[in-house]
PDB file of N, CA and C in Angstrom:
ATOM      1  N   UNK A   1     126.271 118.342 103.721  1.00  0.00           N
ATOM      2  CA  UNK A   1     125.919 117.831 105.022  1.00  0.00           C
ATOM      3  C   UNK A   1     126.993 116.841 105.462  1.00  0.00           C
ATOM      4  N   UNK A   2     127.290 116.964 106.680  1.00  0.00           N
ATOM      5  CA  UNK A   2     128.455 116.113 107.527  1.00  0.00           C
ATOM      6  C   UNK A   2     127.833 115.289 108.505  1.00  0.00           C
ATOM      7  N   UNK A   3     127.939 113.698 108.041  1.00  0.00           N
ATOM      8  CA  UNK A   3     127.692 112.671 109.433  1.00  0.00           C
ATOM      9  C   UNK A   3     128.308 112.328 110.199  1.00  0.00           C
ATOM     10  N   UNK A   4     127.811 112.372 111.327  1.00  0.00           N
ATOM     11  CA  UNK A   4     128.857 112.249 112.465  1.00  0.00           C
ATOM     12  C   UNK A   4     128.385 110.597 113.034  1.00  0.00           C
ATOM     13  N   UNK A   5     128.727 109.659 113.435  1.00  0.00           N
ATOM     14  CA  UNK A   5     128.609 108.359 114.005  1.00  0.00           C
ATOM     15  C   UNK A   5     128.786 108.600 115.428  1.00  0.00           C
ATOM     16  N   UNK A   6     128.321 108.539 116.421  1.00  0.00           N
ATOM     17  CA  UNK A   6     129.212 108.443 117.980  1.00  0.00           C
ATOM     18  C   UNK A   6     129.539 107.075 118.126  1.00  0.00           C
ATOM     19  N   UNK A   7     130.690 107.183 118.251  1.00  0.00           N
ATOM     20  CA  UNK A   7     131.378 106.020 118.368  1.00  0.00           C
ATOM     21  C   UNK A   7     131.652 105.300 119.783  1.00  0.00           C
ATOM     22  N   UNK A   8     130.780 104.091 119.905  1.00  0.00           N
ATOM     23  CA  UNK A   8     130.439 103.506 120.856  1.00  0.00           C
ATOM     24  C   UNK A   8     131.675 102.314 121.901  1.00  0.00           C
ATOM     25  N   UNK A   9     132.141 102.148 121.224  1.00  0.00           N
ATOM     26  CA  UNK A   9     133.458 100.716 121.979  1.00  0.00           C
ATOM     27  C   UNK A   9     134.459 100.887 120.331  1.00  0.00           C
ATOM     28  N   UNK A  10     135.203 100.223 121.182  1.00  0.00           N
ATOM     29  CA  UNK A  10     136.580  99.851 120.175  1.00  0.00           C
ATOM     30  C   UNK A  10     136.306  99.367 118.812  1.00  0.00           C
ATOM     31  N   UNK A  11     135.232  98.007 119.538  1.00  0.00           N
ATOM     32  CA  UNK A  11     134.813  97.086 117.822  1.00  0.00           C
ATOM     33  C   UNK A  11     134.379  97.813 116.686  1.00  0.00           C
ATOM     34  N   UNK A  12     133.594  98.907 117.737  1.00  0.00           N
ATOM     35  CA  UNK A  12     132.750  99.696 116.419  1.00  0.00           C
ATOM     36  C   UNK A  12     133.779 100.542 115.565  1.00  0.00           C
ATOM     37  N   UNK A  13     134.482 100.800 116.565  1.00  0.00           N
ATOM     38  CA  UNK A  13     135.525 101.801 115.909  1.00  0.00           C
ATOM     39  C   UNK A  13     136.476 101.317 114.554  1.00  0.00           C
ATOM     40  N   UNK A  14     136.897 100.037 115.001  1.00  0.00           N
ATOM     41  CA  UNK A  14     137.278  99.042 113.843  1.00  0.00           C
ATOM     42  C   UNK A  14     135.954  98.864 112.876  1.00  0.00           C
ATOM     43  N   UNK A  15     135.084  98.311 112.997  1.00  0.00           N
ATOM     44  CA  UNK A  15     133.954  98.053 112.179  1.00  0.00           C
ATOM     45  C   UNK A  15     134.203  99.174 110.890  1.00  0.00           C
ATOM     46  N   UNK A  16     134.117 100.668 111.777  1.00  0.00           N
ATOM     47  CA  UNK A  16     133.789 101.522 111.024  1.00  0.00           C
ATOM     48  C   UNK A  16     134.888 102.137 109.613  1.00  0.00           C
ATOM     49  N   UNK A  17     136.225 101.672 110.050  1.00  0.00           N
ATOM     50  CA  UNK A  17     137.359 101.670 109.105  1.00  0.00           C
ATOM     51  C   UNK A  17     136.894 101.069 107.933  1.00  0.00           C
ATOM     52  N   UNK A  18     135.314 100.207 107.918  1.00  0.00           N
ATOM     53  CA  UNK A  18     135.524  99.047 106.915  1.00  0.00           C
ATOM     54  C   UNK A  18     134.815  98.974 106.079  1.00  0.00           C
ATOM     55  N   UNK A  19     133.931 100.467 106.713  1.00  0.00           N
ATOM     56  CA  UNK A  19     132.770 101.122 105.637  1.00  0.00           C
ATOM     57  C   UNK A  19     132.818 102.207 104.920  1.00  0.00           C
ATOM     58  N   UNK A  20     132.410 102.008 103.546  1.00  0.00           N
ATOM     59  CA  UNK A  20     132.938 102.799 102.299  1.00  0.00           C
ATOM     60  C   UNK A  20     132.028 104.125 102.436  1.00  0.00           C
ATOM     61  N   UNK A  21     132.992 105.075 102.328  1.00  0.00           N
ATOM     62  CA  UNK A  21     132.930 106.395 102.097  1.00  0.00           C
ATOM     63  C   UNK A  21     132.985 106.907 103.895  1.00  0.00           C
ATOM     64  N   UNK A  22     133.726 106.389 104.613  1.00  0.00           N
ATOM     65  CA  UNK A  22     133.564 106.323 106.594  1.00  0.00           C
ATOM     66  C   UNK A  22     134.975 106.972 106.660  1.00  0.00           C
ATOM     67  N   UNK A  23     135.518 108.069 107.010  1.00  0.00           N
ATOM     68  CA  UNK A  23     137.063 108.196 107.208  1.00  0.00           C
ATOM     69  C   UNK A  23     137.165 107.996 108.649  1.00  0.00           C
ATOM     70  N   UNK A  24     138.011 107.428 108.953  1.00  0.00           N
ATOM     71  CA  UNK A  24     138.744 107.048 110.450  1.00  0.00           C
ATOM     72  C   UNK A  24     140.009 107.804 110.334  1.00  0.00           C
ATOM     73  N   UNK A  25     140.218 108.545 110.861  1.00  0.00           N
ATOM     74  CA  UNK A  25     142.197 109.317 111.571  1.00  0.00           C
ATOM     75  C   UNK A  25     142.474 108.384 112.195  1.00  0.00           C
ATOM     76  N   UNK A  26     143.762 108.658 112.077  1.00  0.00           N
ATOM     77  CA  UNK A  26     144.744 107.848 113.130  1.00  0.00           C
ATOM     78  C   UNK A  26     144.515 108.172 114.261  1.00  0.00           C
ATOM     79  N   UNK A  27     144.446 109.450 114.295  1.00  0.00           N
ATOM     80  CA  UNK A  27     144.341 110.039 116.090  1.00  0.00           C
ATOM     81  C   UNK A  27     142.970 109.637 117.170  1.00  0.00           C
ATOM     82  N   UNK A  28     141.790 109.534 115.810  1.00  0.00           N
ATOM     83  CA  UNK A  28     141.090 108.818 116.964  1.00  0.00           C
ATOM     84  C   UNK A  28     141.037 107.481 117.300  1.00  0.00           C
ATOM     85  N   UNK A  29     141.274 107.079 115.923  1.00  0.00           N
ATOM     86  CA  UNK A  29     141.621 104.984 116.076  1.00  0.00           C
ATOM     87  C   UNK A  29     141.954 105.050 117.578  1.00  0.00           C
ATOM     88  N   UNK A  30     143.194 105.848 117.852  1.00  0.00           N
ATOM     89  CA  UNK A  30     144.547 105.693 118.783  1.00  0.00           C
ATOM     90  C   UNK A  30     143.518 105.894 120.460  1.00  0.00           C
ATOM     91  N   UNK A  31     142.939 107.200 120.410  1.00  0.00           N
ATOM     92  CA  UNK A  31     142.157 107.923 121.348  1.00  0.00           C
ATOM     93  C   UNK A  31     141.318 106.511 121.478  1.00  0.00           C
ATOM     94  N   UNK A  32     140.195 106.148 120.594  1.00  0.00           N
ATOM     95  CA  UNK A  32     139.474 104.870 121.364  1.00  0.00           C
ATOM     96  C   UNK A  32     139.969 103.773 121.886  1.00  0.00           C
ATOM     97  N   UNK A  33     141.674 103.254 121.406  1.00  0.00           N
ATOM     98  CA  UNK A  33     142.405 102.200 121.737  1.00  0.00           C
ATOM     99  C   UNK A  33     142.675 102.488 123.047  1.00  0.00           C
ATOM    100  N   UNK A  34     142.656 103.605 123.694  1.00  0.00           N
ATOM    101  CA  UNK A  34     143.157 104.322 124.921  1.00  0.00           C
ATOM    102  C   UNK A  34     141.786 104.512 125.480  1.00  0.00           C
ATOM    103  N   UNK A  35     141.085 104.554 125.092  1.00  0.00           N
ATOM    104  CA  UNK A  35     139.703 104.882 126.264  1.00  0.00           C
ATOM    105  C   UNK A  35     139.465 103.085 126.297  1.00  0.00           C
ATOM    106  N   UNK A  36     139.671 102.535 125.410  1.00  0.00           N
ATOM    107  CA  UNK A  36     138.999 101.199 125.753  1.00  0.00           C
ATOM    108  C   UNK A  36     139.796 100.512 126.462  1.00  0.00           C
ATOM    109  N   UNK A  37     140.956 100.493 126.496  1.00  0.00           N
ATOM    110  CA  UNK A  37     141.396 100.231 128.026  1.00  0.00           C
ATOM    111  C   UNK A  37     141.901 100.983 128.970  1.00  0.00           C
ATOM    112  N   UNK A  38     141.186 101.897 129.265  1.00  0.00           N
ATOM    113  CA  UNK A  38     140.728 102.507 130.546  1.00  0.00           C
ATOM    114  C   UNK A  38     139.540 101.917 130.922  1.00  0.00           C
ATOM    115  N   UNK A  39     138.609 101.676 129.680  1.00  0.00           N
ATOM    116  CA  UNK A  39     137.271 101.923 130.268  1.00  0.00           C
ATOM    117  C   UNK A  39     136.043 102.959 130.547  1.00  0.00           C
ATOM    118  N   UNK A  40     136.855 103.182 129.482  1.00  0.00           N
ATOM    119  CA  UNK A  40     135.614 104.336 129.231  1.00  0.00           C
ATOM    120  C   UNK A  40     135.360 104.643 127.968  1.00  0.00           C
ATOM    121  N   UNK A  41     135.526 104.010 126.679  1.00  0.00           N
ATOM    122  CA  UNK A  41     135.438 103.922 125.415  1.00  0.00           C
ATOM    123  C   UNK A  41     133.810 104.880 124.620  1.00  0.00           C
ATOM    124  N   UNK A  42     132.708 104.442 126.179  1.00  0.00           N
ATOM    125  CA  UNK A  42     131.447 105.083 125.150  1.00  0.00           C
ATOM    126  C   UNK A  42     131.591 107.031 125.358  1.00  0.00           C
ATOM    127  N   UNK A  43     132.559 106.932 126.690  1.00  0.00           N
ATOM    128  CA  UNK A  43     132.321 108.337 126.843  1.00  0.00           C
ATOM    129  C   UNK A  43     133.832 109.339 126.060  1.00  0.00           C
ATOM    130  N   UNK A  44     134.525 108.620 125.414  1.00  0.00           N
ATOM    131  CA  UNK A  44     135.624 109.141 124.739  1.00  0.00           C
ATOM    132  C   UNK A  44     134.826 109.321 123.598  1.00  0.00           C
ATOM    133  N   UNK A  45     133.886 107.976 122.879  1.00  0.00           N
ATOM    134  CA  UNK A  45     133.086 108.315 121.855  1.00  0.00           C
ATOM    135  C   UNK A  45     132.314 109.443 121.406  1.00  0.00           C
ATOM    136  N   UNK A  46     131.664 109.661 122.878  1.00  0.00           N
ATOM    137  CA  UNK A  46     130.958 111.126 122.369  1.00  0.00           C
ATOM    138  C   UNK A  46     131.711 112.401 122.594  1.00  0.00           C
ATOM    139  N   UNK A  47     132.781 112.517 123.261  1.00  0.00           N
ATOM    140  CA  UNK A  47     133.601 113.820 123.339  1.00  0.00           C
ATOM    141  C   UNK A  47     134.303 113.432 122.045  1.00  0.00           C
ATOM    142  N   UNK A  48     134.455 112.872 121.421  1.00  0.00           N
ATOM    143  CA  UNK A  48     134.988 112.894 119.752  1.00  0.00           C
ATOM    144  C   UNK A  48     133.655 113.520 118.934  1.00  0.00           C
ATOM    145  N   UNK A  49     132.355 112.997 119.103  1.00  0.00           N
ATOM    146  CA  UNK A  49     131.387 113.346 118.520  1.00  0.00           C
ATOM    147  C   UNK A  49     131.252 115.367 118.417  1.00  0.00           C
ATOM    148  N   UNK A  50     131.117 115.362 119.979  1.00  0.00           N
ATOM    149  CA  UNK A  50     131.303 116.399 120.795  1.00  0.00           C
ATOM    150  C   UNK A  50     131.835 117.679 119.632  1.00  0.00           C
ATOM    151  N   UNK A  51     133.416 116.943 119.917  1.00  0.00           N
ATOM    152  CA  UNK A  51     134.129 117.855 119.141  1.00  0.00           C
ATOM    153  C   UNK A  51     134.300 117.665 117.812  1.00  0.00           C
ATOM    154  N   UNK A  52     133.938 116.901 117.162  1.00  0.00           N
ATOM    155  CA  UNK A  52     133.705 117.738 115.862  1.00  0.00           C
ATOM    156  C   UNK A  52     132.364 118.233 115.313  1.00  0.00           C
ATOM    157  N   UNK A  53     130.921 117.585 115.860  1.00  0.00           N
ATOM    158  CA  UNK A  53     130.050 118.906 115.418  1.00  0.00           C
ATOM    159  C   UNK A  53     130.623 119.882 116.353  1.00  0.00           C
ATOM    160  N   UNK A  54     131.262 120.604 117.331  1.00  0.00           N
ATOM    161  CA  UNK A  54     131.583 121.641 117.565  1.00  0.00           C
ATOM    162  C   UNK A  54     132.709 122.481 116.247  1.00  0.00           C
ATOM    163  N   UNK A  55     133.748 121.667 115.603  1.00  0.00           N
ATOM    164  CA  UNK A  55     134.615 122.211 114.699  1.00  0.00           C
ATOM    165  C   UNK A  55     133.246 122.238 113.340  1.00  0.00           C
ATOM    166  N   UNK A  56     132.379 121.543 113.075  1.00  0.00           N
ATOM    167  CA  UNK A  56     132.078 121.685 111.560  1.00  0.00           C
ATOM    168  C   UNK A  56     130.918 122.357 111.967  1.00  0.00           C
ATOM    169  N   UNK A  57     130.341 122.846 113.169  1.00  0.00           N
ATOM    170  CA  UNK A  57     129.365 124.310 113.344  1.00  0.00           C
ATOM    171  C   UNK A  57     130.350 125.084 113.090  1.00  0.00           C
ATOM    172  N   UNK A  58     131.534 125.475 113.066  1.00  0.00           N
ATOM    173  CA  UNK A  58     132.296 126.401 112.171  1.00  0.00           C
ATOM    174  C   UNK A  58     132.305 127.029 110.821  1.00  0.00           C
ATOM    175  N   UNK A  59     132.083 125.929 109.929  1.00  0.00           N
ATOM    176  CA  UNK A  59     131.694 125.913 108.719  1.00  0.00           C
ATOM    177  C   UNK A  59     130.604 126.350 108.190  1.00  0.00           C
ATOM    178  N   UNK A  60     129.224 126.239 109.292  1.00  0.00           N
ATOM    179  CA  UNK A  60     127.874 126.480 108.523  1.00  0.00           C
ATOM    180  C   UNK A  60     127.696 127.705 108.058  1.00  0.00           C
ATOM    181  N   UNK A  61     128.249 128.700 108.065  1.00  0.00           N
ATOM    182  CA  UNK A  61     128.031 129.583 106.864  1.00  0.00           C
ATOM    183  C   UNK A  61     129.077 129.422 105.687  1.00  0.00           C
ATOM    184  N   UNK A  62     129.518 128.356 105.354  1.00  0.00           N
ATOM    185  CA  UNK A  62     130.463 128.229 104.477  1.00  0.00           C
ATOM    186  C   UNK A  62     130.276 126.875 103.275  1.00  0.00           C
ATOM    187  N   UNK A  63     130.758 126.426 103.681  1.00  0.00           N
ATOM    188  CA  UNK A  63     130.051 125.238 102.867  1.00  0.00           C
ATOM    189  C   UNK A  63     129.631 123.649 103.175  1.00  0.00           C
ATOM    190  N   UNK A  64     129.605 124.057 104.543  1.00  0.00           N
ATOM    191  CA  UNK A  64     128.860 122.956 105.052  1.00  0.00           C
ATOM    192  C   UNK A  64     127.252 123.454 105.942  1.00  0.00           C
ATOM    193  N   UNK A  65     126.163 122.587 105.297  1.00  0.00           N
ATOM    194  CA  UNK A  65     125.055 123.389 105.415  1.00  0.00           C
ATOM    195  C   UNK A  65     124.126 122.250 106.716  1.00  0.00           C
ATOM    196  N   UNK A  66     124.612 121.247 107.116  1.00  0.00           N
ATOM    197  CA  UNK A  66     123.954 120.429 108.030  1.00  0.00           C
ATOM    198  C   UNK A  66     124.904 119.593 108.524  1.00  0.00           C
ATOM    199  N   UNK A  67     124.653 118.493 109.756  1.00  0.00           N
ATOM    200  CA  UNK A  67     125.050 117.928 110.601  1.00  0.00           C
ATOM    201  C   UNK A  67     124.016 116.633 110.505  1.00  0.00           C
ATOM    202  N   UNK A  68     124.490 115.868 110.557  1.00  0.00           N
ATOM    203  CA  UNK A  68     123.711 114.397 110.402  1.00  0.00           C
ATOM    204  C   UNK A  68     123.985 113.412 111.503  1.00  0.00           C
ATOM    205  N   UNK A  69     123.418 113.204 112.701  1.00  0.00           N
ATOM    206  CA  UNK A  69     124.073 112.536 113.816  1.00  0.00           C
ATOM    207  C   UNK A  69     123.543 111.128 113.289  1.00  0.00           C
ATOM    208  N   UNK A  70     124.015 110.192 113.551  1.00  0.00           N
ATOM    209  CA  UNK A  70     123.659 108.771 112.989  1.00  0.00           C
ATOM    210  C   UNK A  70     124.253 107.580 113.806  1.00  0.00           C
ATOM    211  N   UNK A  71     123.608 107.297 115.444  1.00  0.00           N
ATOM    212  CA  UNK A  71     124.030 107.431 116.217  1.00  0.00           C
ATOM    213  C   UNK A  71     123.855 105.358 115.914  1.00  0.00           C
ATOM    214  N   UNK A  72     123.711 104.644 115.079  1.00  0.00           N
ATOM    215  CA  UNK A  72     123.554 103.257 114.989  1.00  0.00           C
ATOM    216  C   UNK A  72     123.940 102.175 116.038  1.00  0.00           C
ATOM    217  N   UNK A  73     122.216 102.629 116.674  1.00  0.00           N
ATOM    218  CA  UNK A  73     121.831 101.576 117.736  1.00  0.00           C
ATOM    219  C   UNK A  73     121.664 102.061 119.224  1.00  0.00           C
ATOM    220  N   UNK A  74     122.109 103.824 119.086  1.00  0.00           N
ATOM    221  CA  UNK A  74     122.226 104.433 120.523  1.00  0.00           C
ATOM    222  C   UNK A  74     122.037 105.501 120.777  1.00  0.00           C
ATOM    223  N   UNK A  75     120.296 105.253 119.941  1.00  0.00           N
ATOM    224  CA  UNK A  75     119.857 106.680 119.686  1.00  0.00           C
ATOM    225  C   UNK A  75     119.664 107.601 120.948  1.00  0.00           C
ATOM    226  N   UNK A  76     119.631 107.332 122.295  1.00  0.00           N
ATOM    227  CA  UNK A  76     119.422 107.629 123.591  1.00  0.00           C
ATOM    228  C   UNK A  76     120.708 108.567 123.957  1.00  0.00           C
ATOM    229  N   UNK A  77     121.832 108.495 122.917  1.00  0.00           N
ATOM    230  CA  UNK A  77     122.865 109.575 123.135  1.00  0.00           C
ATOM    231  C   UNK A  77     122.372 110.765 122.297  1.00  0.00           C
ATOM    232  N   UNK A  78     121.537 111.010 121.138  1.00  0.00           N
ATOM    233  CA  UNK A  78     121.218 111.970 120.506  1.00  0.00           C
ATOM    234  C   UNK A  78     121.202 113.350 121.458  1.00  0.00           C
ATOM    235  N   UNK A  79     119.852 113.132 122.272  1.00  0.00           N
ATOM    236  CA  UNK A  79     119.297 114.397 122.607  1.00  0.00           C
ATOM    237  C   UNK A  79     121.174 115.128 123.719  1.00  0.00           C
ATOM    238  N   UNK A  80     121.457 114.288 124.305  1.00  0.00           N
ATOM    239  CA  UNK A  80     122.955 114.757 124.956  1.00  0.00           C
ATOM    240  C   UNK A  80     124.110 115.558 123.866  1.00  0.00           C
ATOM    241  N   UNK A  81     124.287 114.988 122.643  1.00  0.00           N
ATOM    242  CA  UNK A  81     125.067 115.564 122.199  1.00  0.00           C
ATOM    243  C   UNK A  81     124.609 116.962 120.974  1.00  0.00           C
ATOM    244  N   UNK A  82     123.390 116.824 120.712  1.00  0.00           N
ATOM    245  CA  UNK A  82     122.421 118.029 120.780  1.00  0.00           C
ATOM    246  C   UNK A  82     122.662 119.166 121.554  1.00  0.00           C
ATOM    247  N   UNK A  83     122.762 118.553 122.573  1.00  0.00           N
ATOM    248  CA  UNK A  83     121.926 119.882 123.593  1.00  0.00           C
ATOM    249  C   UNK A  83     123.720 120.314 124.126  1.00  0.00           C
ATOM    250  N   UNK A  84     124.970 119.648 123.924  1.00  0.00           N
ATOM    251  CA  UNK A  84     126.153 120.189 124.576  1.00  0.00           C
ATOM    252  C   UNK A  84     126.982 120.413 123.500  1.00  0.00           C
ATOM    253  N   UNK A  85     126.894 120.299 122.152  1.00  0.00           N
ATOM    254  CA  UNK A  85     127.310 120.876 121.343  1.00  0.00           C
ATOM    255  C   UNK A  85     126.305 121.901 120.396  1.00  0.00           C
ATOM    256  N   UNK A  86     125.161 122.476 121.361  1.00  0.00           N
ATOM    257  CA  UNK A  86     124.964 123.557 121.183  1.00  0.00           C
ATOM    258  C   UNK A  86     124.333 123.626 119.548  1.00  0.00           C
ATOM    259  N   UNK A  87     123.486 122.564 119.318  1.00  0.00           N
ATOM    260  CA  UNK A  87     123.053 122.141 118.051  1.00  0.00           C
ATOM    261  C   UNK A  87     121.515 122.515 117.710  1.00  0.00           C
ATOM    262  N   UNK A  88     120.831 122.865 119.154  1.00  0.00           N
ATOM    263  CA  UNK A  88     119.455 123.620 118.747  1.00  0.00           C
ATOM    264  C   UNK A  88     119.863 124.922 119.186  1.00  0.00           C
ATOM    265  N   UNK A  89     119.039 125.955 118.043  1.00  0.00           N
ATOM    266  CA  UNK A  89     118.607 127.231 118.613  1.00  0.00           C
ATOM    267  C   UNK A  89     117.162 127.150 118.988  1.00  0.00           C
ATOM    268  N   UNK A  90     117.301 128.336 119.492  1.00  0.00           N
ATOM    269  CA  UNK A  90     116.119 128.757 120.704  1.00  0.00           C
ATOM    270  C   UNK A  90     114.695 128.775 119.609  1.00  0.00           C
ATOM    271  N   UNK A  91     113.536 128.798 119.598  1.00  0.00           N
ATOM    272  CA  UNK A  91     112.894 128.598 118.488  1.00  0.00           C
ATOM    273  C   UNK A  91     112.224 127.891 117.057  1.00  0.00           C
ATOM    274  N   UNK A  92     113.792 127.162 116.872  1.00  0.00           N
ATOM    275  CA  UNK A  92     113.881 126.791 115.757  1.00  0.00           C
ATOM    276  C   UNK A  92     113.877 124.675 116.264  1.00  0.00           C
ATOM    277  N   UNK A  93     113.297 124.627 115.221  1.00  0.00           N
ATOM    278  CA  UNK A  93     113.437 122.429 115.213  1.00  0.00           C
ATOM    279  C   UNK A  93     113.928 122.197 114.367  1.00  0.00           C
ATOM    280  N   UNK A  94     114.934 120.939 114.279  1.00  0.00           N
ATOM    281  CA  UNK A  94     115.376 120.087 113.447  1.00  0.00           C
ATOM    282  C   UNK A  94     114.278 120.142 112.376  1.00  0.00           C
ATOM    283  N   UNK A  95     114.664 119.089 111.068  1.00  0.00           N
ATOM    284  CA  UNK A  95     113.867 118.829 110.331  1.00  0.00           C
ATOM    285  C   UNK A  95     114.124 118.879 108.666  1.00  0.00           C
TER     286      UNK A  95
END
């Protein structure tokens, strides 16, 4: 299973470098340093989210068997990045 964080402002983004077993890329460090001064840091956050449960729904017949959104403190983005990275099927519930 793969957790994904949506990453909310810059601080968090630093914060999150500082927690064990958390990988941060360079490329997005860089990407939130650039949305946060624009100004738009929460919505760069979730098109990072976005796109990688979109790359690691790639995997689920392989060896990654779940997605763990763990959205700390902003749970009100859940059901959005659910429903646009295409994370429920028709029928079926979390759980």
């Amino acid at each position: 299973m793969v957790g994904i964080t949506p990453l909310k402002s810059l601080k968090m983004t630093h914060y999150m470098t500082e927690v064990p077993g958390v990988w941060m890329l360079d490329p997005i460090l860089k990407r939130m340093e650039a949305a946060d001064t624009a100004g738009n840091a929460q919505e760069e956050g979730v098109q990072i989210a976005l796109e990688l449960a979109h790359k690691i729904r790639g995997y689920e017949k392989q060896v990654i068997h779940g997605l763990h959104i763990m959205p700390v403190g902003w749970e009100d983005i859940v059901p959005r990045i659910v429903t646009e990275a295409g994370l429920l099927q028709p029928g079926r519930r979390g759980g």
